[in-house]
C-alpha atoms as a PDB file:
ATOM      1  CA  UNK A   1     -58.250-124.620 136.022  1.00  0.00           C
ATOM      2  CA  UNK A   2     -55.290-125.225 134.240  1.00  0.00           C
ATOM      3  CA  UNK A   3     -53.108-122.254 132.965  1.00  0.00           C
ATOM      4  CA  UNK A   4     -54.037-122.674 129.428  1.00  0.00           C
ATOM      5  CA  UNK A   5     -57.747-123.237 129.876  1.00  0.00           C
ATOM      6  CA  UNK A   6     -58.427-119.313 130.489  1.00  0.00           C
ATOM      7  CA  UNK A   7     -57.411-118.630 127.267  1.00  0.00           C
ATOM      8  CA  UNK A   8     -59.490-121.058 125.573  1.00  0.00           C
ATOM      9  CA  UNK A   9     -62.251-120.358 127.724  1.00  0.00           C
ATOM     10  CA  UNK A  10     -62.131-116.560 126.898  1.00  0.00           C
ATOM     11  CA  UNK A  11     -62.420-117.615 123.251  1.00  0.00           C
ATOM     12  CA  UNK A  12     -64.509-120.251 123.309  1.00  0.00           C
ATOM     13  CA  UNK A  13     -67.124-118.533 125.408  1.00  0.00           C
ATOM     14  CA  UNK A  14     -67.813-115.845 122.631  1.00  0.00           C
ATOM     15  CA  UNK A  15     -69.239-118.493 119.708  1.00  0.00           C
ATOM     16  CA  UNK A  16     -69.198-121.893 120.614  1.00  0.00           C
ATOM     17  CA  UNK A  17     -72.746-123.590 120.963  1.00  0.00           C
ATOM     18  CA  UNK A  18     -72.624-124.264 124.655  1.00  0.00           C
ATOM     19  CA  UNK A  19     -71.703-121.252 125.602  1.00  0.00           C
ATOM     20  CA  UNK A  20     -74.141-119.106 123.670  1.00  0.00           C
ATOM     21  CA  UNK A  21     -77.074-121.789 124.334  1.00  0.00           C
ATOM     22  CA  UNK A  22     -76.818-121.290 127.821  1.00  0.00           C
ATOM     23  CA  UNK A  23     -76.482-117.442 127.451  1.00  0.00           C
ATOM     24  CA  UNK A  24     -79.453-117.276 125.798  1.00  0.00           C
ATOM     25  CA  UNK A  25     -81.686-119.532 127.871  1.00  0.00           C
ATOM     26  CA  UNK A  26     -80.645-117.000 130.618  1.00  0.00           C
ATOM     27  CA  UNK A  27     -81.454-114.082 128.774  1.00  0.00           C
ATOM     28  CA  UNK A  28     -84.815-115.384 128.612  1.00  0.00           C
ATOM     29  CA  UNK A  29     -85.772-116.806 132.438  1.00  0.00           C
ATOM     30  CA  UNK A  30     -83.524-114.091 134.261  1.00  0.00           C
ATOM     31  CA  UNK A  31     -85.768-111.307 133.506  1.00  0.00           C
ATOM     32  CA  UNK A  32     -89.048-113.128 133.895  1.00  0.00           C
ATOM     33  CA  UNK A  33     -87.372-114.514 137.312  1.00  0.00           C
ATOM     34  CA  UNK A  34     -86.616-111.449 139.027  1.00  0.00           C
ATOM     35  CA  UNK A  35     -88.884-108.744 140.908  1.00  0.00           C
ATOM     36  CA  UNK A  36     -86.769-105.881 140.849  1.00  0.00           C
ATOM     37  CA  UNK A  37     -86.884-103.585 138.497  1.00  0.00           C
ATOM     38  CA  UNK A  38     -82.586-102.257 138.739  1.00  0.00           C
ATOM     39  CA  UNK A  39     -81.472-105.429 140.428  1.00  0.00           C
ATOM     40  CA  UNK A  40     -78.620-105.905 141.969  1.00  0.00           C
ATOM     41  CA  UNK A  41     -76.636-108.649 140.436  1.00  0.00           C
ATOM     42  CA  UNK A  42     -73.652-110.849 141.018  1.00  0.00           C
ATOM     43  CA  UNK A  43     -71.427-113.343 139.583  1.00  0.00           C
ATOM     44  CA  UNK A  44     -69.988-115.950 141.846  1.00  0.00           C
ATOM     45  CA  UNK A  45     -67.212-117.189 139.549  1.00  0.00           C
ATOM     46  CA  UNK A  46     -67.756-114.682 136.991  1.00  0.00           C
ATOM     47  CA  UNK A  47     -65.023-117.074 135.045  1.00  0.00           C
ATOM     48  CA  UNK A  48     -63.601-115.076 132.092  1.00  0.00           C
ATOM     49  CA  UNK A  49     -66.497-112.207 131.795  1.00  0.00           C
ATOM     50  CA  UNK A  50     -68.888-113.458 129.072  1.00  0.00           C
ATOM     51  CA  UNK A  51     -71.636-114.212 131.686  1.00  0.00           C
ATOM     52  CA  UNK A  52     -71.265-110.747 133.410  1.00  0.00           C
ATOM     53  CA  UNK A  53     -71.434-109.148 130.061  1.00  0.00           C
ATOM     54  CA  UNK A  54     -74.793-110.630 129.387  1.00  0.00           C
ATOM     55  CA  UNK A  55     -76.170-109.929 133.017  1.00  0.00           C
ATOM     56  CA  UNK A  56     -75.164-106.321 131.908  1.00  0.00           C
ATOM     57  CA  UNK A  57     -77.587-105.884 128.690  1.00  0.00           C
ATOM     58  CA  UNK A  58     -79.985-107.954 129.661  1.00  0.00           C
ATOM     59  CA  UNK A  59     -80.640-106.773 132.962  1.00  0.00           C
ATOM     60  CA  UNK A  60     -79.546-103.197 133.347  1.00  0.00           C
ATOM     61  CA  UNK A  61     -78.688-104.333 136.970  1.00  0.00           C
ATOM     62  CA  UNK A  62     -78.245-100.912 139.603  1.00  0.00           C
ATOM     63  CA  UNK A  63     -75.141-103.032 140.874  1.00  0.00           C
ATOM     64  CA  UNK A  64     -72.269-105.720 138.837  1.00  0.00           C
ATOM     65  CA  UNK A  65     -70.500-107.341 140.733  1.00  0.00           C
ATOM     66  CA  UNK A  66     -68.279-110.391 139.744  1.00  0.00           C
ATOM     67  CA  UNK A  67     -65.588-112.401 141.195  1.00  0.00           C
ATOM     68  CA  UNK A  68     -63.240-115.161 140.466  1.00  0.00           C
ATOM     69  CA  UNK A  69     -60.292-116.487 142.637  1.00  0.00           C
ATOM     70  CA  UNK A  70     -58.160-116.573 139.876  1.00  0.00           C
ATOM     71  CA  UNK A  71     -56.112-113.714 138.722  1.00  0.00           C
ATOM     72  CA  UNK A  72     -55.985-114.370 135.137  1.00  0.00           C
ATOM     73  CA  UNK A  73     -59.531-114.989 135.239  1.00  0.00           C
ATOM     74  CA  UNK A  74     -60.411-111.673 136.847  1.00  0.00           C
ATOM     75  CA  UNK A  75     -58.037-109.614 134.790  1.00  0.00           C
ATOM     76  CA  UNK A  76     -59.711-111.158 131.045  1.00  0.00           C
ATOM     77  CA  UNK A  77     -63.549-110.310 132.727  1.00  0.00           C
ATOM     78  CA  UNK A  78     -61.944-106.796 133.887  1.00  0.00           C
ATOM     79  CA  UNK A  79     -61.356-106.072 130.212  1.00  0.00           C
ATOM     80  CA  UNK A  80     -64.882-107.719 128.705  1.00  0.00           C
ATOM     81  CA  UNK A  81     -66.629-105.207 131.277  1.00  0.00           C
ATOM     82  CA  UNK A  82     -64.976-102.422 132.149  1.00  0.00           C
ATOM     83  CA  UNK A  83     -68.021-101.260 133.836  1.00  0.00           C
ATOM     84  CA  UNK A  84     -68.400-103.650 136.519  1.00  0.00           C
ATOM     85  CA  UNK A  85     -67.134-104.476 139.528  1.00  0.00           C
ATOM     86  CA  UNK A  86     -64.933-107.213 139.260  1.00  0.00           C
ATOM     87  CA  UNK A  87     -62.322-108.472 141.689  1.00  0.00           C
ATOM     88  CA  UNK A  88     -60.518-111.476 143.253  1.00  0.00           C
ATOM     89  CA  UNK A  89     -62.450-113.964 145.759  1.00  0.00           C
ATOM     90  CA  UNK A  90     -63.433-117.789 146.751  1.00  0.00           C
ATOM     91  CA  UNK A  91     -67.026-119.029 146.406  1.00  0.00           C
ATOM     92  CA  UNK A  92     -65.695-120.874 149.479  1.00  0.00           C
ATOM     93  CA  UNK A  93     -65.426-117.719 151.222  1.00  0.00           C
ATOM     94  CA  UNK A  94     -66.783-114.947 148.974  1.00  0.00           C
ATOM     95  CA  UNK A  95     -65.711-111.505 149.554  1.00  0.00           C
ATOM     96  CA  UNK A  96     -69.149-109.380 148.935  1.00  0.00           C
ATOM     97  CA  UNK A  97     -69.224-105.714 147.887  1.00  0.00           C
ATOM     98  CA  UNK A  98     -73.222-105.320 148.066  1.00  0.00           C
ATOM     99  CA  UNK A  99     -75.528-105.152 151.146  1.00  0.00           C
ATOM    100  CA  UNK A 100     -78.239-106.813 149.869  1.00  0.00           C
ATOM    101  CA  UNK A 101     -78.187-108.838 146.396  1.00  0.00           C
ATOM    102  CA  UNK A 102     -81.651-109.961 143.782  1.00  0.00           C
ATOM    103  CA  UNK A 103     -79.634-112.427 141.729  1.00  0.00           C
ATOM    104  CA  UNK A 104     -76.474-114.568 142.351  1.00  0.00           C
ATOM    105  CA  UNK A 105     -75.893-116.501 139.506  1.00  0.00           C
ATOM    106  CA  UNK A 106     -73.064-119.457 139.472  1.00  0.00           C
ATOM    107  CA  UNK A 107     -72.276-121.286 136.325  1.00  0.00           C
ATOM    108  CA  UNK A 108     -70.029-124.498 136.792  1.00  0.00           C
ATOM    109  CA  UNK A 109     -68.117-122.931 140.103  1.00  0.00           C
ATOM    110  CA  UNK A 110     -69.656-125.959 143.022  1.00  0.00           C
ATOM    111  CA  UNK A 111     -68.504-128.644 141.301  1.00  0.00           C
ATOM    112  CA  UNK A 112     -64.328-127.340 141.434  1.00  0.00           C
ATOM    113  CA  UNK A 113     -64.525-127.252 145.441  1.00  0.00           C
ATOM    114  CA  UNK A 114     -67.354-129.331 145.983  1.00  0.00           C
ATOM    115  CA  UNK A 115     -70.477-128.897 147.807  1.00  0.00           C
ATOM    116  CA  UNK A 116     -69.632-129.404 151.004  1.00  0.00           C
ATOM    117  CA  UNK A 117     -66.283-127.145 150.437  1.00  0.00           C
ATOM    118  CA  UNK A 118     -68.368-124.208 149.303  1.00  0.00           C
ATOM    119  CA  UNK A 119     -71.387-124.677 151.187  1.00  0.00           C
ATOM    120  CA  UNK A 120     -70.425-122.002 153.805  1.00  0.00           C
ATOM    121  CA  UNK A 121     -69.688-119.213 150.904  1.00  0.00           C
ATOM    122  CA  UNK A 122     -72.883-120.552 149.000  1.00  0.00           C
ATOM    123  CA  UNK A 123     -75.089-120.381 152.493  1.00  0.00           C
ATOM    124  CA  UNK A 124     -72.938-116.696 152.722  1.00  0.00           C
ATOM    125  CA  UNK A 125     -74.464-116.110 149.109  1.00  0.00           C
ATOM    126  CA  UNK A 126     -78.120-116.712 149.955  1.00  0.00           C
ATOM    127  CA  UNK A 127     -78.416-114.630 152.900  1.00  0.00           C
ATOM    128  CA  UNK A 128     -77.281-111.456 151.259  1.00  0.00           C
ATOM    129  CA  UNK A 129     -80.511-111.981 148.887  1.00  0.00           C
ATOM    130  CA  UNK A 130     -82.962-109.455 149.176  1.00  0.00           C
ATOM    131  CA  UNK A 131     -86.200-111.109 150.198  1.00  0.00           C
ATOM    132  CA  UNK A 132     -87.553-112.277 146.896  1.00  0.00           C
ATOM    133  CA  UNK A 133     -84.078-112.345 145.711  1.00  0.00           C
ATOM    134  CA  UNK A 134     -82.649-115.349 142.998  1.00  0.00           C
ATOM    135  CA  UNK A 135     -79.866-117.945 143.305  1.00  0.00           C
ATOM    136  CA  UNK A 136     -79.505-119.388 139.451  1.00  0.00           C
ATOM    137  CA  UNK A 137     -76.930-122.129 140.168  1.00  0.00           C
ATOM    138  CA  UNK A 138     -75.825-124.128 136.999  1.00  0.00           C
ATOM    139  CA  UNK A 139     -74.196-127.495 137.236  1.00  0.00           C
ATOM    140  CA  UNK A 140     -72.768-130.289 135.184  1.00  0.00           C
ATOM    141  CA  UNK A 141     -74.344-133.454 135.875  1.00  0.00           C
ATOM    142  CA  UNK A 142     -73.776-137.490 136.478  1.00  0.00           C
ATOM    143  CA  UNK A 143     -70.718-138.526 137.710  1.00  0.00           C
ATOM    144  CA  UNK A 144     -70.359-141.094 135.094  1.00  0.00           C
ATOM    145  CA  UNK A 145     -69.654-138.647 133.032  1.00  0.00           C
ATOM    146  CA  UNK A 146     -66.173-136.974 134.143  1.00  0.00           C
ATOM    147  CA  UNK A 147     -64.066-137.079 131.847  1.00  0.00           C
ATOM    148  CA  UNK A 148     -60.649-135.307 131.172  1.00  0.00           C
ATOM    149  CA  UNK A 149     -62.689-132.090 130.864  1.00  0.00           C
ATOM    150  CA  UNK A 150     -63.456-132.005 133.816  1.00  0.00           C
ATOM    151  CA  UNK A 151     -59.618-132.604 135.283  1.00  0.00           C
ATOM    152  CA  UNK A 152     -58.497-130.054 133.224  1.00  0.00           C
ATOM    153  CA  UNK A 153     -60.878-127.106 134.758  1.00  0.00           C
ATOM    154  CA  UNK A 154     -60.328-128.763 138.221  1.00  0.00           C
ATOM    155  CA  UNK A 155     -64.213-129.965 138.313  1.00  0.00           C
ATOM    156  CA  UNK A 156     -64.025-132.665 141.144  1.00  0.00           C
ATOM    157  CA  UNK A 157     -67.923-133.240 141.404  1.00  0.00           C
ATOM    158  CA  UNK A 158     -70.980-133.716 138.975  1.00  0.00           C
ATOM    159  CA  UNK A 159     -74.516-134.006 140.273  1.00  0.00           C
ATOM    160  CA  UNK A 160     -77.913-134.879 140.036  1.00  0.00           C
ATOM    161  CA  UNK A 161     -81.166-132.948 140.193  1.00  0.00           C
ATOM    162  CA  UNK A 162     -82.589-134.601 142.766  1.00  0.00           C
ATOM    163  CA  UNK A 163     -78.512-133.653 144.842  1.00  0.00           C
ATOM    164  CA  UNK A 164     -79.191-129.828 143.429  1.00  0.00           C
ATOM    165  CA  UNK A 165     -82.804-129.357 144.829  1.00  0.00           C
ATOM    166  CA  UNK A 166     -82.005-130.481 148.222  1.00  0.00           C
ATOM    167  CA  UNK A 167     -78.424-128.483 148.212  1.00  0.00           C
ATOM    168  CA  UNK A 168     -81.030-125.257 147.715  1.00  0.00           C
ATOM    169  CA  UNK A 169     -83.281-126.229 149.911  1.00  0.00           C
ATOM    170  CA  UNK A 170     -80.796-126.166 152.700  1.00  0.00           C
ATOM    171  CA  UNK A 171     -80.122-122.896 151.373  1.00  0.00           C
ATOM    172  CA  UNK A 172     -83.127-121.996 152.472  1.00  0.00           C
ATOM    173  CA  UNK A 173     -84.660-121.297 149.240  1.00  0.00           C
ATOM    174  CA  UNK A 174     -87.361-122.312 147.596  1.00  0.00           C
ATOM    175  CA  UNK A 175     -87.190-124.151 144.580  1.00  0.00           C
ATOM    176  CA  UNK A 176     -88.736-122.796 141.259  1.00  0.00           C
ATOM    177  CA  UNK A 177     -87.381-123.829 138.713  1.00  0.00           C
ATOM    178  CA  UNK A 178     -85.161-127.609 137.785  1.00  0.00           C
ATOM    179  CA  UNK A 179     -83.945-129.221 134.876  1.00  0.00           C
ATOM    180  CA  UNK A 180     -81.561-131.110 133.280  1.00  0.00           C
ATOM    181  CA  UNK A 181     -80.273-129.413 129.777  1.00  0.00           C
ATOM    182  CA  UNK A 182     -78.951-130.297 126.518  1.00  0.00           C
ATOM    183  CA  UNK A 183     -81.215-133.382 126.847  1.00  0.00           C
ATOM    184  CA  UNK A 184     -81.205-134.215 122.998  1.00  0.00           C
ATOM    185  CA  UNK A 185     -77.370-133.747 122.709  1.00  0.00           C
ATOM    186  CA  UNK A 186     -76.305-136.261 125.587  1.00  0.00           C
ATOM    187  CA  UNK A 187     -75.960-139.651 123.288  1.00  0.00           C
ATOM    188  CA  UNK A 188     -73.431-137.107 121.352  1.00  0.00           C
ATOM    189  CA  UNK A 189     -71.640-136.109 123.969  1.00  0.00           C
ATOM    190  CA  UNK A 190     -71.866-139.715 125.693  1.00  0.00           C
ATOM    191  CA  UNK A 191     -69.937-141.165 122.495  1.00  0.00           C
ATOM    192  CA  UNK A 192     -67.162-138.146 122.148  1.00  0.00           C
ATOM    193  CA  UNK A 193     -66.054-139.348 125.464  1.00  0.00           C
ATOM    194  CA  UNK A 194     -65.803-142.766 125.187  1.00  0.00           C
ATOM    195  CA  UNK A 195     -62.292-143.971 126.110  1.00  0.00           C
ATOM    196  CA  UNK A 196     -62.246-140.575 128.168  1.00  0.00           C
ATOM    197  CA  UNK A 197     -64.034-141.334 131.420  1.00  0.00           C
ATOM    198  CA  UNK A 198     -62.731-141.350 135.248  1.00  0.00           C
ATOM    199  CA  UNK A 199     -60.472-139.784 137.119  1.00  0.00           C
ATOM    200  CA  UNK A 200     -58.247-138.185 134.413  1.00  0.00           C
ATOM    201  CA  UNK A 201     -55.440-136.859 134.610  1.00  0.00           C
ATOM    202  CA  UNK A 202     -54.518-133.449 136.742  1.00  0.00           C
ATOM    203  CA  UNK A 203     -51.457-132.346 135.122  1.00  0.00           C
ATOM    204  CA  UNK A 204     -51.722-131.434 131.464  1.00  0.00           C
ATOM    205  CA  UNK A 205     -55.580-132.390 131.238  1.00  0.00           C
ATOM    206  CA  UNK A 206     -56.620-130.890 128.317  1.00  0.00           C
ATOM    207  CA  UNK A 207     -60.331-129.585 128.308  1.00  0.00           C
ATOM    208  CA  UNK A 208     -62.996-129.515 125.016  1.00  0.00           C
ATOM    209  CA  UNK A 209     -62.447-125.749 124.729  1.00  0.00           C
ATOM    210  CA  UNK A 210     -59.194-126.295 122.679  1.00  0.00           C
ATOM    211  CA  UNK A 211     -60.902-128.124 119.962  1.00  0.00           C
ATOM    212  CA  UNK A 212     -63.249-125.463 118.226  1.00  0.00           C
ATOM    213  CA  UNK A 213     -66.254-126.600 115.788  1.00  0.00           C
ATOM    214  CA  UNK A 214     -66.999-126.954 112.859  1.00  0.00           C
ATOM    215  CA  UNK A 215     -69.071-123.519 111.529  1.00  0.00           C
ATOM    216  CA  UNK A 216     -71.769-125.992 110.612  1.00  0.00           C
ATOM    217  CA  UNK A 217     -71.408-128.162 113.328  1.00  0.00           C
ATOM    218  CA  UNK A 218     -71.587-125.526 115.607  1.00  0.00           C
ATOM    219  CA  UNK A 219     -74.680-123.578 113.974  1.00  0.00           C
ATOM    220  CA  UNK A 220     -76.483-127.323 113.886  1.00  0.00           C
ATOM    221  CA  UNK A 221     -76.092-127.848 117.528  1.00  0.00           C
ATOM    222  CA  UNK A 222     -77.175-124.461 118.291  1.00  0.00           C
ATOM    223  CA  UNK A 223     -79.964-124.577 116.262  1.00  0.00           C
ATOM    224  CA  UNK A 224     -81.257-127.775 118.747  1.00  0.00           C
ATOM    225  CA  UNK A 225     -80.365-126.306 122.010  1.00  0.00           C
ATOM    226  CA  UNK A 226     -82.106-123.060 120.732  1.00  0.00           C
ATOM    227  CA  UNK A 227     -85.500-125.200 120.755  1.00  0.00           C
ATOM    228  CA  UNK A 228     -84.484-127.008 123.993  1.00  0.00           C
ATOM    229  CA  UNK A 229     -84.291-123.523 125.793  1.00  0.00           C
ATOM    230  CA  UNK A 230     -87.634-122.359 124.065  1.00  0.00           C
ATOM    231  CA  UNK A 231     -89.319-125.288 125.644  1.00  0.00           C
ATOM    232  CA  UNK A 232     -87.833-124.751 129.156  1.00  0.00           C
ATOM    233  CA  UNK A 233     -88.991-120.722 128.580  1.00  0.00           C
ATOM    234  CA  UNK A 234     -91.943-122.621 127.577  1.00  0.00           C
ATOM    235  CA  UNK A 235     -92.181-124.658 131.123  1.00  0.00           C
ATOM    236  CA  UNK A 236     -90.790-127.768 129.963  1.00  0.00           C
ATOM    237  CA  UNK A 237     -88.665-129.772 131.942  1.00  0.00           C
ATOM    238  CA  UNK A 238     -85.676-132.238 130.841  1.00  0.00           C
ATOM    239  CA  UNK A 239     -86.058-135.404 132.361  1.00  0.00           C
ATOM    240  CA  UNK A 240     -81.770-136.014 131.452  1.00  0.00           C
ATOM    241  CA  UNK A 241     -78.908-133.834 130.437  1.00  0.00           C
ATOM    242  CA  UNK A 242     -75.700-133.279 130.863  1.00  0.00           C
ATOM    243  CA  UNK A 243     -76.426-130.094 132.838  1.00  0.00           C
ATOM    244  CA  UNK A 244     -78.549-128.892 135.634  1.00  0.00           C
ATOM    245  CA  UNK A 245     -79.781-125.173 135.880  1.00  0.00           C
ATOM    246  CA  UNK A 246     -81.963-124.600 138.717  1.00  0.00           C
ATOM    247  CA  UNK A 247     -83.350-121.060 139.949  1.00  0.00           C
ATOM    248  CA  UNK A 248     -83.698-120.884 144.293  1.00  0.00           C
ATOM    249  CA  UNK A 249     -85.629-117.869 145.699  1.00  0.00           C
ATOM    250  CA  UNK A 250     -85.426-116.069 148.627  1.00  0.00           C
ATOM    251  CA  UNK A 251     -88.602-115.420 150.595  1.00  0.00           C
END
């Protein structure tokens, strides 16, 4: 990312709507998802720490592992959770502290690389699941809609579902769980970035993060994505979004 995009991120992360949304929807299919009772958890581009954190009290994991190939990134994380074991590494070529894993989660980390970049760390990943281990992998989706966000935190891919099931299947996992998210939100989202699409610029791309909500505005579009992630809990599935989470197991 761009210098100035960890410190946004870091504050962003702790209120705005997309960032607790998606928190929360893991707090509720992580648990459910996993089979072991003190799992052993890690966060492959662990970002600024906000994820870890959550892994933390919702899971009461045996192992915490994070990493981020960023220094700034890693140091911010270090001080949201003291507790766990966060250092420097690639997704391209992950550095792993655990024998065996249960969950690997990886929000928004592919797309930077690409898949066919980080398909030897991700393959690296799945193999040091435990057998009934979990690979949550969450994506942004369509190409059509890059915009200078995505310049700005170096994102050089979006995808489809139909791209993210078959990039887990050659995982060798099996899939259990697809679906596009923030479904009712994407005509909003389509129309804040009108003008904004393409390429974008590298250099001084600025990303969302710097523009902070509205309280309302922010508690409204909570309030929706908090009844989009009851229905997935529910075992709904978004037919369009502008994200993709997907859960892979290990068997």
């Amino acid at each position: 990312m761009e210098p100035a995009e960890y410190e946004a991120l870091s504050r962003a992360e702790e209120r705005h709507w997309w960032f607790v949304g998606l928190r929360e929807l893991l707090a509720r299919l992580l648990p459910r998802a996993l089979e072991a009772p003190a799992p052993r958890v890690l966060d492959a581009g662990c970002g600024t720490g906000a994820n870890l954190r959550l892994l933390r009290d919702v899971l009461r994991p045996a192992y915490l592992g994070g990493f981020d190939r960023e220094p700034r990134a890693v140091a911010l994380a270090r001080e949201k959770v003291p507790d766990a074991d966060v250092y420097e590494a690639d997704l391209c070529a992950p550095v792993l502290h655990a024998e065996a894993l249960d969950l690997v989660l990886s929000v928004d980390v592919v797309y930077v690389p690409g898949v066919e970049r980080a398909r030897p760390g991700l393959a690296r990943l799945a193999e040091r699941l435990a057998p009934g281990g979990v690979f949550a992998l969450h994506l942004p989706a369509y190409r059509w809609l890059r915009s200078e966000h995505d310049a700005a935190v170096h994102g050089t891919e979006r995808y489809t579902a139909r791209e993210t099931r078959a990039l887990l299947e050659s995982l060798g996992l099996s899939v259990e769980l697809l679906t596009y998210r923030l479904c009712p939100l994407l005509p909003l989202l389509v129309a804040s970035r009108l003008g904004r699409f393409g390429p974008g610029r590298r250099e001084g791309a600025r990303s969302d993060l710097h523009v902070e909500p509205d309280p309302r505005v922010n508690a409204a579009l909570l309030r929706v994505v908090r009844a989009e992630n009851a229905a997935i809990a529910a075992g709904a599935r978004m037919p369009f979004g502008s994200s993709i989470l997907a859960l892979g197991r290990r068997r």
